[in-house]
C-alpha atoms as a PDB file:
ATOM      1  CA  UNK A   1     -26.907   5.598  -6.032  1.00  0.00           C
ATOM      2  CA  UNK A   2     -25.848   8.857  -4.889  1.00  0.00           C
ATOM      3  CA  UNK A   3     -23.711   8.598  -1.523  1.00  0.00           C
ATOM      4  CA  UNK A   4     -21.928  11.761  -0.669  1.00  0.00           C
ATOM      5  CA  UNK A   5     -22.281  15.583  -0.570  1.00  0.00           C
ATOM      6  CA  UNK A   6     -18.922  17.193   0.428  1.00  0.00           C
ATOM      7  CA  UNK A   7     -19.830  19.554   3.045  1.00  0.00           C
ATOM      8  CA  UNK A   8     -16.310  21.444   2.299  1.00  0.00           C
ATOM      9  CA  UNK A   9     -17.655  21.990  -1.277  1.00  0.00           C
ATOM     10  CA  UNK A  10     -21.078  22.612  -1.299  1.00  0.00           C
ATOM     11  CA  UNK A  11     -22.292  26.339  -1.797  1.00  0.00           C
ATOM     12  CA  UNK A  12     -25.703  25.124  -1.021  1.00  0.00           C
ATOM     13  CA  UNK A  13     -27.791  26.319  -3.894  1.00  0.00           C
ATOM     14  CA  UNK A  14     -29.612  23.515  -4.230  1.00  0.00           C
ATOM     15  CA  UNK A  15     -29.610  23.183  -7.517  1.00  0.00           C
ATOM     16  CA  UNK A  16     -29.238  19.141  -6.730  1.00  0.00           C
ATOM     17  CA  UNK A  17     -32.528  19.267  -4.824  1.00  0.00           C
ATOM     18  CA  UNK A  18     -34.335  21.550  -8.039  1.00  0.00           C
ATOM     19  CA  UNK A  19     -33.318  18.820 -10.222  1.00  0.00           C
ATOM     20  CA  UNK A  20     -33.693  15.313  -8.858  1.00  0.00           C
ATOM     21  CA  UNK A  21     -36.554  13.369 -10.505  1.00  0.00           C
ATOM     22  CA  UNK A  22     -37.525  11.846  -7.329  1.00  0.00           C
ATOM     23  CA  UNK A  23     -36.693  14.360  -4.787  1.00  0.00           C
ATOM     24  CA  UNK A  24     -34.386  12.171  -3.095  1.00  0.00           C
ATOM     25  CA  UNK A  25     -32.553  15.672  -1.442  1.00  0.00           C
ATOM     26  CA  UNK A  26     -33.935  17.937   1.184  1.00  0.00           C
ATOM     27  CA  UNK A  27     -33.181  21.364   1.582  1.00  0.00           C
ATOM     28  CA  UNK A  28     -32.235  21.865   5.351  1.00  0.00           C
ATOM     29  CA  UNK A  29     -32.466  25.662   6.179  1.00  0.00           C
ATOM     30  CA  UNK A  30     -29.036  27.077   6.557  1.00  0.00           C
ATOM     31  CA  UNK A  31     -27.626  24.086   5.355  1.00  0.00           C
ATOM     32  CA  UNK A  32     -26.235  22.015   2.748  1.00  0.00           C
ATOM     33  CA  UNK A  33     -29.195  19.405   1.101  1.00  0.00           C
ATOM     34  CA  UNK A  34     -29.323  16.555   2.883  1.00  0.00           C
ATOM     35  CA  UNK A  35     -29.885  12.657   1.126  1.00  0.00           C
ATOM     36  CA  UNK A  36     -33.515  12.344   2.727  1.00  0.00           C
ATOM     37  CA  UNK A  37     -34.552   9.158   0.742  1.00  0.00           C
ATOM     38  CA  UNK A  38     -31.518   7.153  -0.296  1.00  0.00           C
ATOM     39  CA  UNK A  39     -33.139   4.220  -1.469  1.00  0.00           C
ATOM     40  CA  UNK A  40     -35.384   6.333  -4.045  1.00  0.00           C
ATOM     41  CA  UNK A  41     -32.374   7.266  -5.962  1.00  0.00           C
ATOM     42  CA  UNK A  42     -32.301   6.090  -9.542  1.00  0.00           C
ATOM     43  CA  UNK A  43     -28.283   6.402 -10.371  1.00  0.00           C
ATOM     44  CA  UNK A  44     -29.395   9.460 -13.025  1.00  0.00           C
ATOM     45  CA  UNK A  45     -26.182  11.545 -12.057  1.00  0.00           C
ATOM     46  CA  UNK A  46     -28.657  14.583 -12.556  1.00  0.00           C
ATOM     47  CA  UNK A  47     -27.183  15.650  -9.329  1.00  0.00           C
ATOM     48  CA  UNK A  48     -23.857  15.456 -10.478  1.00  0.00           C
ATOM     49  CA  UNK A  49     -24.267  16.856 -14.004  1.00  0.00           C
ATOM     50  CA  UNK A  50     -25.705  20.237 -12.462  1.00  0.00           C
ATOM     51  CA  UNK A  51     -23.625  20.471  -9.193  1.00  0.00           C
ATOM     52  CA  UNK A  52     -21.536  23.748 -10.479  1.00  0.00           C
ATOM     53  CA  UNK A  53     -19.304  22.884  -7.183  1.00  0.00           C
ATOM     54  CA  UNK A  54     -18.474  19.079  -7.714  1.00  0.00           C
ATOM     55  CA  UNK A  55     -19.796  18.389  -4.505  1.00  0.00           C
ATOM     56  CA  UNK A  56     -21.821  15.267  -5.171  1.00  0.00           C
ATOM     57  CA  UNK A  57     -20.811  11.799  -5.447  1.00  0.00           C
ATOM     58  CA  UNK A  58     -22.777   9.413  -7.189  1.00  0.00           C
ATOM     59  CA  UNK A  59     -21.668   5.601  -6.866  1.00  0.00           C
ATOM     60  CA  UNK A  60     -22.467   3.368  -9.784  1.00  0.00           C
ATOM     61  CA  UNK A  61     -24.464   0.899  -7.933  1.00  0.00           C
ATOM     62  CA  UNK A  62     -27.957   1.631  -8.231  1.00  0.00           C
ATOM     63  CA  UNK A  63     -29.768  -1.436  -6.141  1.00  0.00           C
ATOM     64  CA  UNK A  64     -28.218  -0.807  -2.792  1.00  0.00           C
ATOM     65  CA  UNK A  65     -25.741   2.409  -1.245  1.00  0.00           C
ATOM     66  CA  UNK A  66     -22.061   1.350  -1.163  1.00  0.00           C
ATOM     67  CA  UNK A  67     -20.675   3.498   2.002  1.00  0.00           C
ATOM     68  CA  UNK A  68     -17.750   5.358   0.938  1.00  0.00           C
ATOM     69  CA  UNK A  69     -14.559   7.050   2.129  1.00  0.00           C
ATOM     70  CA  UNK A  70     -14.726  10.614   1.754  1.00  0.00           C
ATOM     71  CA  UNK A  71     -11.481  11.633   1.657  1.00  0.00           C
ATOM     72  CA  UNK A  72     -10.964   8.495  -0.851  1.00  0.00           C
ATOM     73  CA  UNK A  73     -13.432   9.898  -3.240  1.00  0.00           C
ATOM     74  CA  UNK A  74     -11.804  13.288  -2.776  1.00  0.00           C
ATOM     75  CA  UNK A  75      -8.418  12.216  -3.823  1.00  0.00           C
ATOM     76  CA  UNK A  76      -9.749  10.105  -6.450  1.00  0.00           C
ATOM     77  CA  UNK A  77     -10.623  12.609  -9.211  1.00  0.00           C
ATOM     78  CA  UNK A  78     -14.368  11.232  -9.495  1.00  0.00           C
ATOM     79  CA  UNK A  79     -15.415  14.444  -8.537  1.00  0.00           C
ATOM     80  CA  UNK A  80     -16.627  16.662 -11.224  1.00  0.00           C
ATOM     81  CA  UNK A  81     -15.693  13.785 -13.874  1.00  0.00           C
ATOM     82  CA  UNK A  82     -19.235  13.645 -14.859  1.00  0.00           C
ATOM     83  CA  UNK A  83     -19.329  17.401 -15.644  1.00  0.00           C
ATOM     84  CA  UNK A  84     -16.242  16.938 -17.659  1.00  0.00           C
ATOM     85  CA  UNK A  85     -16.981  13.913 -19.781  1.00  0.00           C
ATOM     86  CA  UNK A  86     -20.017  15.853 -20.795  1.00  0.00           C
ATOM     87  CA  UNK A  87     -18.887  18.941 -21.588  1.00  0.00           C
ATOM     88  CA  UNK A  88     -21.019  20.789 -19.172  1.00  0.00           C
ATOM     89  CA  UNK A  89     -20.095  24.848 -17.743  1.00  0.00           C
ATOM     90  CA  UNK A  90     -16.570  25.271 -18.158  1.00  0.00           C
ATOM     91  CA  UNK A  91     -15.543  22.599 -19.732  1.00  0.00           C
ATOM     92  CA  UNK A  92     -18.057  23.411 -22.915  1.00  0.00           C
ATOM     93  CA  UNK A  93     -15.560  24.749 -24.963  1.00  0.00           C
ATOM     94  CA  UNK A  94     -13.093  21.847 -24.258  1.00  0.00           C
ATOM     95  CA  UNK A  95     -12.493  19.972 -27.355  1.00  0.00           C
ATOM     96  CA  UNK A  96     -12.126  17.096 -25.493  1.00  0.00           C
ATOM     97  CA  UNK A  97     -14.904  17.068 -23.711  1.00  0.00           C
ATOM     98  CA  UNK A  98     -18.215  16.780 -26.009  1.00  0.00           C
ATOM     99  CA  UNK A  99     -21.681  16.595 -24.541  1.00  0.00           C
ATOM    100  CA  UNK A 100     -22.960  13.128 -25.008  1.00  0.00           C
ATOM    101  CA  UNK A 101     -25.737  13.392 -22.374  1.00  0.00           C
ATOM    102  CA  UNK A 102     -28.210  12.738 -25.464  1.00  0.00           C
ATOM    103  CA  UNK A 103     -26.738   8.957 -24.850  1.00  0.00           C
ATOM    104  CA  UNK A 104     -28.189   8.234 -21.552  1.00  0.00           C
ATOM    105  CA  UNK A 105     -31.922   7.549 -22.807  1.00  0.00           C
ATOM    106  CA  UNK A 106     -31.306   4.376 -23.400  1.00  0.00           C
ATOM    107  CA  UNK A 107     -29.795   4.048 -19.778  1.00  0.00           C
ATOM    108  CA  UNK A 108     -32.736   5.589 -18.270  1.00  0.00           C
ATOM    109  CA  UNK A 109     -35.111   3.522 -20.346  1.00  0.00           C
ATOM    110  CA  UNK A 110     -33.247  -0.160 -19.129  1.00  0.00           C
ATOM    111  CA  UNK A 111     -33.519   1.798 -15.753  1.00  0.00           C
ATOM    112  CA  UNK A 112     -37.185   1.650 -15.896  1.00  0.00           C
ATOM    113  CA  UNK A 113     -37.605  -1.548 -17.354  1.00  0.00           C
ATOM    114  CA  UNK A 114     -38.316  -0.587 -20.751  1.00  0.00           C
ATOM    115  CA  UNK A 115     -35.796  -0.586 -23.009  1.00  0.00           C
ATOM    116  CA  UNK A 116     -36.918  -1.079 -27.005  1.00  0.00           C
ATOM    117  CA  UNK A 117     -36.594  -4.290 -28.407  1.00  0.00           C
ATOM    118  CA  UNK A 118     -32.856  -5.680 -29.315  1.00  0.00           C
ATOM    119  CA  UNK A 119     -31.258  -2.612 -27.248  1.00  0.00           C
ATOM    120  CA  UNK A 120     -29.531  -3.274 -23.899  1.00  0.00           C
END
């Protein structure tokens, strides 16, 4: 569910808010976007994925928010790691880094309760 938007780091271009399936940001004018509907959030890391600033923090519970430390996620590297570990901006040419987004239909499938037959 996501939890955090660094203020220090966001550039506001609301590319987050664009992008969420269920429009769980708000643009605020002359602001960052602001999590208007926590509890909507479906874990997607869309947010994440297309935050060019790593600004967003997505926390892999997605049945209830799980407050967390800011400066503990900032020193923690999370930031950006979904980016990376799909080979997303500049990080596409990164050998290491391939783009496996493809992978998460199944996720978002299980998500919504319908996941084929035999795959969890």
């Amino acid at each position: 569910m996501i939890e955090l938007i660094i203020e220090d780091r966001c550039a506001a271009c609301n590319k987050c808010v664009e992008i969420c399936p269920t429009n769980v940001l708000a643009i605020v004018p002359g602001g960052i976007p602001r999590i208007a509907r926590q509890d909507e959030c479906e874990t997607c890391y869309m947010c994440e994925l297309y935050c060019p600033h790593d600004a967003i923090y997505v926390g892999p519970d997605c049945e209830r928010p799980e407050p967390v430390d800011k400066d503990v996620i900032l020193a923690s590297g999370l930031l950006g790691e979904f980016r990376r570990n799909h080979g997303w901006d500049e990080w596409a040419g990164d050998p290491r880094y391939t783009n496996e987004h493809w992978q998460m239909e199944n996720v978002f499938l299980r998500a919504r309760g319908a996941a084929p037959a035999g795959q969890v």
